[in-house]
C-alpha atoms as a PDB file:
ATOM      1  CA  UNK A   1     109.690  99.854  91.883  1.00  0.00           C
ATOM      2  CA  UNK A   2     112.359  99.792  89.277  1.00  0.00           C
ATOM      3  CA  UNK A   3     113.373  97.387  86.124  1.00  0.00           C
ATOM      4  CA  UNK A   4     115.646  97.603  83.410  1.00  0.00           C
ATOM      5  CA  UNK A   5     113.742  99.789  80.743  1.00  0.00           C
ATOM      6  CA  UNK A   6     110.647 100.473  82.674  1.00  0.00           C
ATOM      7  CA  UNK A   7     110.319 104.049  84.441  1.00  0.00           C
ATOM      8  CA  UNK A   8     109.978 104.216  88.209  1.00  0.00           C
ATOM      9  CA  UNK A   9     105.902 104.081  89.342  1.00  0.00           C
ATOM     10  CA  UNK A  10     104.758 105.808  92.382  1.00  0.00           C
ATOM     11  CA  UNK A  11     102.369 103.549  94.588  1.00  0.00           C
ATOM     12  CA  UNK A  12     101.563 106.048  96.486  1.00  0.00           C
ATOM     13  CA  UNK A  13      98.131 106.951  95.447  1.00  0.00           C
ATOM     14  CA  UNK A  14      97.195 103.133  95.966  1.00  0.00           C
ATOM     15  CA  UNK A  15      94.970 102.124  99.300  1.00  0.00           C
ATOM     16  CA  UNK A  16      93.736  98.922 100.930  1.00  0.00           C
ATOM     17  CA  UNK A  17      91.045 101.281 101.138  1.00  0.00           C
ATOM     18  CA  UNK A  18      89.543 100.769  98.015  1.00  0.00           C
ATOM     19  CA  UNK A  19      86.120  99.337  96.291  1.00  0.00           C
ATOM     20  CA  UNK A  20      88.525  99.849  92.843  1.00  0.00           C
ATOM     21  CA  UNK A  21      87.149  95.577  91.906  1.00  0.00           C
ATOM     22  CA  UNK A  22      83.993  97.080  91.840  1.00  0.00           C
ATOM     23  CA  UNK A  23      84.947  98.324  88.014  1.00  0.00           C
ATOM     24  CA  UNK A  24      84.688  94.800  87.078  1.00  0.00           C
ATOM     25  CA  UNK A  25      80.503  95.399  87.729  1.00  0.00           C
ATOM     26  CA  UNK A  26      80.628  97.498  84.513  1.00  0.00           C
ATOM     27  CA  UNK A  27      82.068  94.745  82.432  1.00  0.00           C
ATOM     28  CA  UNK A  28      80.517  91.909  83.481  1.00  0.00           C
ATOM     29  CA  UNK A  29      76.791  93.779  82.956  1.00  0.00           C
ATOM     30  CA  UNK A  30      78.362  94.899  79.468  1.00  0.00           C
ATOM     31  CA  UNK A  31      79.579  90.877  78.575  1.00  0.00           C
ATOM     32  CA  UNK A  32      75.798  90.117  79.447  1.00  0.00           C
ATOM     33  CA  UNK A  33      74.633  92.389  76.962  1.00  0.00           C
ATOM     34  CA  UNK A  34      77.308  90.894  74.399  1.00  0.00           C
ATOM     35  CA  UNK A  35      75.447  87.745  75.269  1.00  0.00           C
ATOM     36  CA  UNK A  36      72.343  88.676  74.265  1.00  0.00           C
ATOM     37  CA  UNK A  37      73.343  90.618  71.343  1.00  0.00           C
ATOM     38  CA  UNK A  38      72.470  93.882  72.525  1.00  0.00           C
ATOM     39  CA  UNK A  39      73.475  97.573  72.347  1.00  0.00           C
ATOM     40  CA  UNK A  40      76.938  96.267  71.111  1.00  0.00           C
ATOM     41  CA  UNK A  41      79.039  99.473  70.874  1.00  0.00           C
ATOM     42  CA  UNK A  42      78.485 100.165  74.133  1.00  0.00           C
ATOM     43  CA  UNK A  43      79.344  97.163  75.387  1.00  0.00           C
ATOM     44  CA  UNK A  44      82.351  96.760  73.823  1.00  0.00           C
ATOM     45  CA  UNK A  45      83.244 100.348  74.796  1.00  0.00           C
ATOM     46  CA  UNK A  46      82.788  99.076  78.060  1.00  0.00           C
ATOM     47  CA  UNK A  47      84.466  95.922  78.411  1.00  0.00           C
ATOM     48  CA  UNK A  48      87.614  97.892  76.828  1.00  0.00           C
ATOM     49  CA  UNK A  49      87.491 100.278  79.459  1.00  0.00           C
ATOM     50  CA  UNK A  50      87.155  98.057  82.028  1.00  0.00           C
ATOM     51  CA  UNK A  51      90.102  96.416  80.849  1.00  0.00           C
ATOM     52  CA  UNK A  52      92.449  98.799  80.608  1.00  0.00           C
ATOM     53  CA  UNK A  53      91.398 100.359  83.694  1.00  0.00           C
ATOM     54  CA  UNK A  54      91.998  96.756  85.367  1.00  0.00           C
ATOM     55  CA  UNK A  55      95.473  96.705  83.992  1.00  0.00           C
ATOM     56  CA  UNK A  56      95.981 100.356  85.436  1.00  0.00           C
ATOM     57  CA  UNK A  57      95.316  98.757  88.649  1.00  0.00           C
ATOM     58  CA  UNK A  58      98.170  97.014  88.648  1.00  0.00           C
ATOM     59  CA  UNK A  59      96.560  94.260  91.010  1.00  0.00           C
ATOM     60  CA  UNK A  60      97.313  90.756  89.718  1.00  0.00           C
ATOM     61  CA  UNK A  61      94.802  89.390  91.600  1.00  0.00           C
ATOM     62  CA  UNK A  62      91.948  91.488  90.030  1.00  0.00           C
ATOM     63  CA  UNK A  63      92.923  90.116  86.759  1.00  0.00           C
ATOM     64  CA  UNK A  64      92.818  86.664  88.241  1.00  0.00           C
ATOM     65  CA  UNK A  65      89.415  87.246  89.196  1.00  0.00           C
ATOM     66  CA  UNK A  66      88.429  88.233  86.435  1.00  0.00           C
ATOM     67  CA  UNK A  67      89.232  85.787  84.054  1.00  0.00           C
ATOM     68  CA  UNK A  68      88.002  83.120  86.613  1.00  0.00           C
ATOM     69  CA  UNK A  69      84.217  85.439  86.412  1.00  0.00           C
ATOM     70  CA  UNK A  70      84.410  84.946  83.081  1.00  0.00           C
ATOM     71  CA  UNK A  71      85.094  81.347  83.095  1.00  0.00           C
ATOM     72  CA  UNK A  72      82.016  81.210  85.876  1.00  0.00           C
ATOM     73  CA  UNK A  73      79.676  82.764  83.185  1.00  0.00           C
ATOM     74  CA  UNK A  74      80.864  80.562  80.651  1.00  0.00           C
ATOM     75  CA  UNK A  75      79.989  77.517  82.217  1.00  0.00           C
ATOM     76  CA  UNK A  76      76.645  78.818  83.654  1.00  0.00           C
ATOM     77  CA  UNK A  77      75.556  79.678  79.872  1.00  0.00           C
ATOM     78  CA  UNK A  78      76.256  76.819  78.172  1.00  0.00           C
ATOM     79  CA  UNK A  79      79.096  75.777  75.606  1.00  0.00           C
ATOM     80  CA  UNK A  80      77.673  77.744  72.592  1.00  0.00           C
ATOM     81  CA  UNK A  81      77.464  81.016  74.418  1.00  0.00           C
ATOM     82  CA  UNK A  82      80.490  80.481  75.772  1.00  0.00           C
ATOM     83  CA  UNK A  83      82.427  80.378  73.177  1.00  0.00           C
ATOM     84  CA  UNK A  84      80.357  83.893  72.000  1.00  0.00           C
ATOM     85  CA  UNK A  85      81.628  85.430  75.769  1.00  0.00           C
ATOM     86  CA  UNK A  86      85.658  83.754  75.453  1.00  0.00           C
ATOM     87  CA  UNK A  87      85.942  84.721  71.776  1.00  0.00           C
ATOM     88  CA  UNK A  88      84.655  87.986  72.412  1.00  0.00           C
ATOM     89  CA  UNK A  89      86.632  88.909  75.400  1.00  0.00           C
ATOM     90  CA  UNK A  90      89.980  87.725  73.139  1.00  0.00           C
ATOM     91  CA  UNK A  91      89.147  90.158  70.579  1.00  0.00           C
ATOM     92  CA  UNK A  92      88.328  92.376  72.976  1.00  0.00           C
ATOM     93  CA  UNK A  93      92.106  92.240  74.827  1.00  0.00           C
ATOM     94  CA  UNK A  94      93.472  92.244  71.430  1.00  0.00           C
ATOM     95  CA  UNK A  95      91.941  95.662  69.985  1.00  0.00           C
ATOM     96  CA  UNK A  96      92.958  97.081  73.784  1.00  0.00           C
ATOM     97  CA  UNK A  97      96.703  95.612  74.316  1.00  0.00           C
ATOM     98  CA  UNK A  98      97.593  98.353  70.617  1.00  0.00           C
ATOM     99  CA  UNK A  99      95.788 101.023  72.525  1.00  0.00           C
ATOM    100  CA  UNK A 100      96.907 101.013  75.592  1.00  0.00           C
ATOM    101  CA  UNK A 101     100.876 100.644  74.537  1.00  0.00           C
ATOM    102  CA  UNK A 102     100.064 103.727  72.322  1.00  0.00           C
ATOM    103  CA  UNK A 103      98.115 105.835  74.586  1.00  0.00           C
ATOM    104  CA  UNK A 104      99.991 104.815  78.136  1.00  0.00           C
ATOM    105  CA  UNK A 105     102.872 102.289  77.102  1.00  0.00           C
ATOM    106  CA  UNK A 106     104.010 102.912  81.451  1.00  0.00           C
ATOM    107  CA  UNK A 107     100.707 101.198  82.040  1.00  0.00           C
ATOM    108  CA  UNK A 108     101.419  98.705  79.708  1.00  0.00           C
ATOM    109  CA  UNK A 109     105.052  97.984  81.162  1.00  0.00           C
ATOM    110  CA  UNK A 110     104.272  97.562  84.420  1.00  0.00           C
ATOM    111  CA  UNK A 111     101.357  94.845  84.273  1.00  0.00           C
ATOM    112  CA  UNK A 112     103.853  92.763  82.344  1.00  0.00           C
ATOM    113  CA  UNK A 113     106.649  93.272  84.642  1.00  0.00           C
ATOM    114  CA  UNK A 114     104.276  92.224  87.418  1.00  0.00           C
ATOM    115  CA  UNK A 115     103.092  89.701  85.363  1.00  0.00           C
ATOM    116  CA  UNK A 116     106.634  88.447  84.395  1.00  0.00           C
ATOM    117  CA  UNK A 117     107.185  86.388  86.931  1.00  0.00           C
ATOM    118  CA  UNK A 118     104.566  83.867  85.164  1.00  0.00           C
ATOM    119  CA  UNK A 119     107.735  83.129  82.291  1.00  0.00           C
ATOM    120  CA  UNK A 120     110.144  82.066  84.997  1.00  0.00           C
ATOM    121  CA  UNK A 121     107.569  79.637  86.710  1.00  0.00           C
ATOM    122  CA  UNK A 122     109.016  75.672  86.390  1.00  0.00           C
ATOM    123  CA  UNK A 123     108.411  72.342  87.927  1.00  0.00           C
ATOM    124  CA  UNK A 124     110.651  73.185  90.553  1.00  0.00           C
ATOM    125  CA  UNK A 125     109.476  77.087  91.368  1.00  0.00           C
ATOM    126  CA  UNK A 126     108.557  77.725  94.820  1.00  0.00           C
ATOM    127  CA  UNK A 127     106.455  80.760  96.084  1.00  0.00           C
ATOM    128  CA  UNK A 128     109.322  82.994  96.559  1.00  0.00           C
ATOM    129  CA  UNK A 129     109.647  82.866  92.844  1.00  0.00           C
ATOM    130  CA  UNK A 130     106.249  84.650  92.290  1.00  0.00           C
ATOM    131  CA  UNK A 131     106.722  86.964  95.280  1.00  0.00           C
ATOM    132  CA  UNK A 132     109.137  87.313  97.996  1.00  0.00           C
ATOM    133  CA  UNK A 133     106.830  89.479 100.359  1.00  0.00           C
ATOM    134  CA  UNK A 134     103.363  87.430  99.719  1.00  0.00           C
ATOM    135  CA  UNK A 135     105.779  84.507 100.170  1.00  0.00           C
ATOM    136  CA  UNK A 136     107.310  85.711 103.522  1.00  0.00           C
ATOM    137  CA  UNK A 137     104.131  87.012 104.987  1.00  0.00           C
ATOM    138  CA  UNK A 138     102.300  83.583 104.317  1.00  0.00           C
ATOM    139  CA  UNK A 139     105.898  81.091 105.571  1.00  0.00           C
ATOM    140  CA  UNK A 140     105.801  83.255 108.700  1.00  0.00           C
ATOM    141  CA  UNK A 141     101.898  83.555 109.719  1.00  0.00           C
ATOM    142  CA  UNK A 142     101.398  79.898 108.972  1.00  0.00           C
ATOM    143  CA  UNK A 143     104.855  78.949 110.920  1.00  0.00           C
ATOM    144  CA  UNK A 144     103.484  81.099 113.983  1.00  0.00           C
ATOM    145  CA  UNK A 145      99.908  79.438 113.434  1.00  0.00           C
ATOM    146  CA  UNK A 146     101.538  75.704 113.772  1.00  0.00           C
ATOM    147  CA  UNK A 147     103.306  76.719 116.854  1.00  0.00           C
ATOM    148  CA  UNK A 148     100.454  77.928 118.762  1.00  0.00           C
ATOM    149  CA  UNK A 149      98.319  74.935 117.381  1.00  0.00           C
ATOM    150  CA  UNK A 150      95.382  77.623 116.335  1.00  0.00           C
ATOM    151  CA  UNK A 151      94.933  76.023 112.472  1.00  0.00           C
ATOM    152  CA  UNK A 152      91.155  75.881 113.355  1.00  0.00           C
ATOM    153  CA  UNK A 153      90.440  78.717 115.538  1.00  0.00           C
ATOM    154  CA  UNK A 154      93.036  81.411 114.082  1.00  0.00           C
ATOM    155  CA  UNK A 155      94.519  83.990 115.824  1.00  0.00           C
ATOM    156  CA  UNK A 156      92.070  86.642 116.229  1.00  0.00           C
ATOM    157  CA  UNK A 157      91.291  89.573 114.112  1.00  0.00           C
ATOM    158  CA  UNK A 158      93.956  91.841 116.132  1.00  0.00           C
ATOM    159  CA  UNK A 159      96.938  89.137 115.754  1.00  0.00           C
ATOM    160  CA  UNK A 160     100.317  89.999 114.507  1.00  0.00           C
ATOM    161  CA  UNK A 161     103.102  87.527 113.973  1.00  0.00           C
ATOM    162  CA  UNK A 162     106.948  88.736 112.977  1.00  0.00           C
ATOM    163  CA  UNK A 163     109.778  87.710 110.495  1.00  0.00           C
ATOM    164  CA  UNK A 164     111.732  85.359 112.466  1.00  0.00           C
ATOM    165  CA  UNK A 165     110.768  82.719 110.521  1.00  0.00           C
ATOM    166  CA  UNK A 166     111.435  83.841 107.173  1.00  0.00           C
ATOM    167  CA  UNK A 167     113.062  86.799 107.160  1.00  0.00           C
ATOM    168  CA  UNK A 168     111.575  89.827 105.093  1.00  0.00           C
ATOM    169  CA  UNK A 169     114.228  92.555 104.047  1.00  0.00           C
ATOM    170  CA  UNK A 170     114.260  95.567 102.443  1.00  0.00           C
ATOM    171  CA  UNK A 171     110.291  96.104 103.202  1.00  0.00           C
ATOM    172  CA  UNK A 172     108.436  99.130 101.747  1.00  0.00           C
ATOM    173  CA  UNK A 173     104.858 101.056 102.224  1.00  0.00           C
ATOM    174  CA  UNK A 174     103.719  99.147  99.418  1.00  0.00           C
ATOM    175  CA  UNK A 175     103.682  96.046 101.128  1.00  0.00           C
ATOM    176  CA  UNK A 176     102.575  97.065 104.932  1.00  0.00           C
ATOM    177  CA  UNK A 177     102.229 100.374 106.574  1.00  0.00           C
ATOM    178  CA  UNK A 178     104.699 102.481 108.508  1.00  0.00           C
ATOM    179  CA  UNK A 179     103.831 101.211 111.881  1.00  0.00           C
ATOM    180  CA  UNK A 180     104.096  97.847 111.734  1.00  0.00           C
ATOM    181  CA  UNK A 181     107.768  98.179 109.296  1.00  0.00           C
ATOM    182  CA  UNK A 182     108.670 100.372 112.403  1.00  0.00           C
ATOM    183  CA  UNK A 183     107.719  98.075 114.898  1.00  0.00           C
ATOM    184  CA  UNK A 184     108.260  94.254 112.748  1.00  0.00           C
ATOM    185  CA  UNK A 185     104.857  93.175 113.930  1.00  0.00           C
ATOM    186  CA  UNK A 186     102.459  92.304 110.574  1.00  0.00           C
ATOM    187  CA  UNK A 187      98.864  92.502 110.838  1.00  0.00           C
ATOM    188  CA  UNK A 188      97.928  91.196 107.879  1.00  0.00           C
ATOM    189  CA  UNK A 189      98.733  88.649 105.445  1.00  0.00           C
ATOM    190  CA  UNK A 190      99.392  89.107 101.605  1.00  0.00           C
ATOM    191  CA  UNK A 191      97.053  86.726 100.375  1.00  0.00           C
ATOM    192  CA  UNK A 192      92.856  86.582 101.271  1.00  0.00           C
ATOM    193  CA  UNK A 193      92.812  82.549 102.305  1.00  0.00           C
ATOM    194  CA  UNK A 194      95.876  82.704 104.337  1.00  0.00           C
ATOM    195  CA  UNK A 195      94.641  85.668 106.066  1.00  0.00           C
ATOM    196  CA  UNK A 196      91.678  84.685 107.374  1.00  0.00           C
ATOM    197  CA  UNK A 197      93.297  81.552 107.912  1.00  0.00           C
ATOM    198  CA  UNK A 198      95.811  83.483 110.122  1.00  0.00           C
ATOM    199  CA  UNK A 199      92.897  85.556 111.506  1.00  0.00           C
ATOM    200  CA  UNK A 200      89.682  83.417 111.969  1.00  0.00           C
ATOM    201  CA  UNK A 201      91.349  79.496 111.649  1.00  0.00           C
ATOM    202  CA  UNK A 202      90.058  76.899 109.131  1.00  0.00           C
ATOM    203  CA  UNK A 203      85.988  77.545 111.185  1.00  0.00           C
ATOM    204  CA  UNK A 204      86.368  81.199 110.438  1.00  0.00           C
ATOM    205  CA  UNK A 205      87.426  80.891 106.921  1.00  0.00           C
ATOM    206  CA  UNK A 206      84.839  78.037 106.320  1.00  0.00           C
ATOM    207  CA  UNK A 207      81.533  80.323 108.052  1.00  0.00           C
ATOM    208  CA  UNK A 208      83.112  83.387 106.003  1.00  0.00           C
ATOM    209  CA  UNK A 209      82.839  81.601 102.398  1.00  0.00           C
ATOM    210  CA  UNK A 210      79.771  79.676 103.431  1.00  0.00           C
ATOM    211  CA  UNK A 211      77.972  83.130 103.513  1.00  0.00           C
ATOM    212  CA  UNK A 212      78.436  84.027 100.296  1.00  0.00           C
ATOM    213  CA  UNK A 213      77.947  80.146  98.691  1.00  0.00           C
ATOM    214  CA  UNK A 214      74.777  79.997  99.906  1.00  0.00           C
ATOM    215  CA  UNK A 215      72.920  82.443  98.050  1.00  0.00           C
ATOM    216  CA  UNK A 216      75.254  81.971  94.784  1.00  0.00           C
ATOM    217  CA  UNK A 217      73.635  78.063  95.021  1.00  0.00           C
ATOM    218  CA  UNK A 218      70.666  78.787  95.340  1.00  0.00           C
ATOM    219  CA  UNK A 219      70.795  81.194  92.045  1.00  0.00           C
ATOM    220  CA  UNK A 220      72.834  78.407  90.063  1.00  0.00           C
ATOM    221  CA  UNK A 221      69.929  76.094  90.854  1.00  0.00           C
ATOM    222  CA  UNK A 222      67.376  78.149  89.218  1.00  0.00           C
ATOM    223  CA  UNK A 223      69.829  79.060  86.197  1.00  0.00           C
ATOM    224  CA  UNK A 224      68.122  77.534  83.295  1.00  0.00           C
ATOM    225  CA  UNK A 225      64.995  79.415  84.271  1.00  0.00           C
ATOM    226  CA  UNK A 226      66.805  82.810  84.667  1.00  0.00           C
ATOM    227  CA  UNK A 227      68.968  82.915  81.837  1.00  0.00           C
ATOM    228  CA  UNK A 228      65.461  82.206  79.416  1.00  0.00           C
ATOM    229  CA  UNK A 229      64.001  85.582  81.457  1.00  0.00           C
ATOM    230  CA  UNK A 230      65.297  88.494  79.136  1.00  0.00           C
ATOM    231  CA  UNK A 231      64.216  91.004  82.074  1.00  0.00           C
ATOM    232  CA  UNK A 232      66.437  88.911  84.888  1.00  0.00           C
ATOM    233  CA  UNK A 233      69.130  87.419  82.991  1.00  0.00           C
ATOM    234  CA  UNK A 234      71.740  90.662  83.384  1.00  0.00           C
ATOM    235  CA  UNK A 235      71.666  90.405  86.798  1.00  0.00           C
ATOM    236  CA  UNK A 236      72.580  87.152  87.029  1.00  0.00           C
ATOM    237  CA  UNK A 237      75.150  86.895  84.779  1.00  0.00           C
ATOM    238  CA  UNK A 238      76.760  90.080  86.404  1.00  0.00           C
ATOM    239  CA  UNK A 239      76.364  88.064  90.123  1.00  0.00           C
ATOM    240  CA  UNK A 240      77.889  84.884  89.466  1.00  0.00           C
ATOM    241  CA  UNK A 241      80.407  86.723  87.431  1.00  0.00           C
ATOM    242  CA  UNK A 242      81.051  89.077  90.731  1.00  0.00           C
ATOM    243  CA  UNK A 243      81.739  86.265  92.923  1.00  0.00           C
ATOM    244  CA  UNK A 244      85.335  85.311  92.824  1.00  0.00           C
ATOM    245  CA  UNK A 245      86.479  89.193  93.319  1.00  0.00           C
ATOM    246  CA  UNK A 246      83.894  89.596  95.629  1.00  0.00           C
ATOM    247  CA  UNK A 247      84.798  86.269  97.868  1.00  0.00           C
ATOM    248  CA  UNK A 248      88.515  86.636  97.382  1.00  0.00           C
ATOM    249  CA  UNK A 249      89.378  89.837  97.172  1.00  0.00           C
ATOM    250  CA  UNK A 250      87.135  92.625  99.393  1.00  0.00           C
ATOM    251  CA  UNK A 251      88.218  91.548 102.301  1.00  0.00           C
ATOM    252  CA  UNK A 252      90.570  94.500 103.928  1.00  0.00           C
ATOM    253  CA  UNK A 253      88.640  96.710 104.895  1.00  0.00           C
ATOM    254  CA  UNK A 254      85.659  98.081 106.574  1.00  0.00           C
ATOM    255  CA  UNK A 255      84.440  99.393 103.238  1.00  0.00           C
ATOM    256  CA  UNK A 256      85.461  96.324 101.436  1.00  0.00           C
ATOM    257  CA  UNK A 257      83.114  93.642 103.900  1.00  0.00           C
ATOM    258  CA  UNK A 258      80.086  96.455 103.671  1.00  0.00           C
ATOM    259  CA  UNK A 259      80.039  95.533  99.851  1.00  0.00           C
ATOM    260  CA  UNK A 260      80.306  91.832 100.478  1.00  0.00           C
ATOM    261  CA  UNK A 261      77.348  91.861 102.917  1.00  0.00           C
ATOM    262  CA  UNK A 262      75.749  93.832 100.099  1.00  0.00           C
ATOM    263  CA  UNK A 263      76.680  91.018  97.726  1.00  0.00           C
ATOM    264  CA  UNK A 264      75.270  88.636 100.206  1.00  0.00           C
ATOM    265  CA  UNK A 265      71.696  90.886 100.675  1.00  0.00           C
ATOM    266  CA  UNK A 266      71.272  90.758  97.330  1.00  0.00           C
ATOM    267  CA  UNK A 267      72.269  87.390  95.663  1.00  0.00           C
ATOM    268  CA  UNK A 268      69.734  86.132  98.836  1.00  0.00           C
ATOM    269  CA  UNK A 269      66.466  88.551  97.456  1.00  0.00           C
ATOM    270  CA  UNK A 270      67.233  87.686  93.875  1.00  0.00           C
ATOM    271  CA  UNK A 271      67.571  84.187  94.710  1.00  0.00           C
ATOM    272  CA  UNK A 272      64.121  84.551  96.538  1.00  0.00           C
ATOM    273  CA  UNK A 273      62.690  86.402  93.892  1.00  0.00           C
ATOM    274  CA  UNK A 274      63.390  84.444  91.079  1.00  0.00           C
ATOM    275  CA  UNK A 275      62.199  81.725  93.197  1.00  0.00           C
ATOM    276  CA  UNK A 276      59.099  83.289  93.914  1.00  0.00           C
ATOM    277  CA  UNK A 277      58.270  83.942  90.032  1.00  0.00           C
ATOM    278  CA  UNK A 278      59.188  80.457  88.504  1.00  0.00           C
ATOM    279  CA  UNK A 279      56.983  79.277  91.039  1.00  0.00           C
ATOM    280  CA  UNK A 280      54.206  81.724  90.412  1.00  0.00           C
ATOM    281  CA  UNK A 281      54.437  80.918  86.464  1.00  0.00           C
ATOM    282  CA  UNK A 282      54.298  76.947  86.884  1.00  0.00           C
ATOM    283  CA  UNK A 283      50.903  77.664  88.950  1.00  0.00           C
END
């Protein structure tokens, strides 16, 4: 990839592969402690990290869910302390934007030339406008979708569709592999609902988020109870603010649904065991 002023960036270390949202875990513990006012160096050492390590990423869609975490955890703790968590974080990007333009200004550039595309959005922008390939691989999946009449049960998790729809040109190993840019068959869609959409069908898609829903309600019900329990509070605040990566975003890979069953196995037993306490205490 190459812009006007901004040196060229190799992808090529970059994998579907990858568990790198799980960074946001560190942050999301450390905003907890910020919450509660403790060990506030290292917290704040954290969050920065976490940050700029985000922004190395170059993932848009990491970012996204993040902010929306934080928003998650702002609601859950009410408007006081979340105006303690948004101020914070603020601050926070402020002190890291001068560091991270000093230390690695490439970094830097290339999350706002990925990001740029925000500045050209109108009224009258279409999808193309924010990215030609995500654009092209969701016209062309959904198109294919419509004509076989699969909306609710998808195409299976082997599917392909092509680019005779929308056409796709000048197509690199950053957006699919080499096989299926050899052959013009696409596997996989650039964006998690129309995937699974193009994969499992509006039942898939709806069992698939259901999973992880279920467990995350039955925490937010018992909220109030948590968030006064010093000892418990952490790991709720770093669950709920987990779940929109988690949901949206792990979804690739083999390695990627192993943490997301994880997620699940746990958000369940903590629901459980929170349960089991509040109900043990108002004996």
């Amino acid at each position: 990839m190459r812009s006007e002023g901004i040196e060229k960036v190799s992808y090529s270390s970059l994998s579907l592969d990858s568990a790198k949202g799980l960074i946001t875990i560190f942050s999301f513990w450390a905003i907890a402690g910020l919450i509660k006012g403790k060990n506030i160096i290292v917290n704040i050492v954290l969050v920065l990290l976490t940050l700029y390590v985000l922004l190395a990423y170059q993932t848009r869609w990491l970012i996204i869910t993040f902010v929306l975490g934080l928003l998650v955890i702002a609601f859950a703790v009410g408007f006081k302390n979340a105006m303690i968590v948004l101020t914070s974080i603020v601050l926070l990007f402020c002190i890291t934007i001068p560091i991270i333009i000093k230390v690695a200004p490439e970094v830097w550039e290339t999350a706002m030339f990925r990001l740029s595309f925000i500045g050209n959005l109108t009224s009258g922008s279409s999808l193309e406008d924010v990215e030609i390939v995500r654009a092209g691989s969701i016209y062309n999946s959904m198109n294919l979708l419509f004509e076989r009449k699969a909306f609710l049960t998808g195409m299976g998790y082997g599917s392909w569709y092509t680019d005779n729809y929308f056409p796709m040109p000048n197509l690199t190993t950053a957006a699919f592999d080499e096989d299926a840019l050899n052959m013009g068959k696409y596997y996989r869609v650039h964006d998690f609902l129309f995937n699974f959409l193009f994969k499992f069908g509006i039942i898939g898609t709806g069992i698939y988020i259901s999973c992880y829903l279920k467990p995350i309600r039955r925490l937010w019900k018992l909220k109030k109870q948590i968030l006064a329990d010093s000892r418990y509070n952490f790991v709720f605040i770093a669950i709920i603010g987990l779940c929109p990566m988690v949901i949206t975003y792990m979804w690739f890979t083999g390695k990627g649904l192993l943490f997301g069953a994880l997620f699940v196995v746990i958000s369940r037993e903590w629901a459980r065991v929170f349960k089991e306490k509040i109900t043990t205490r108002e004996a």
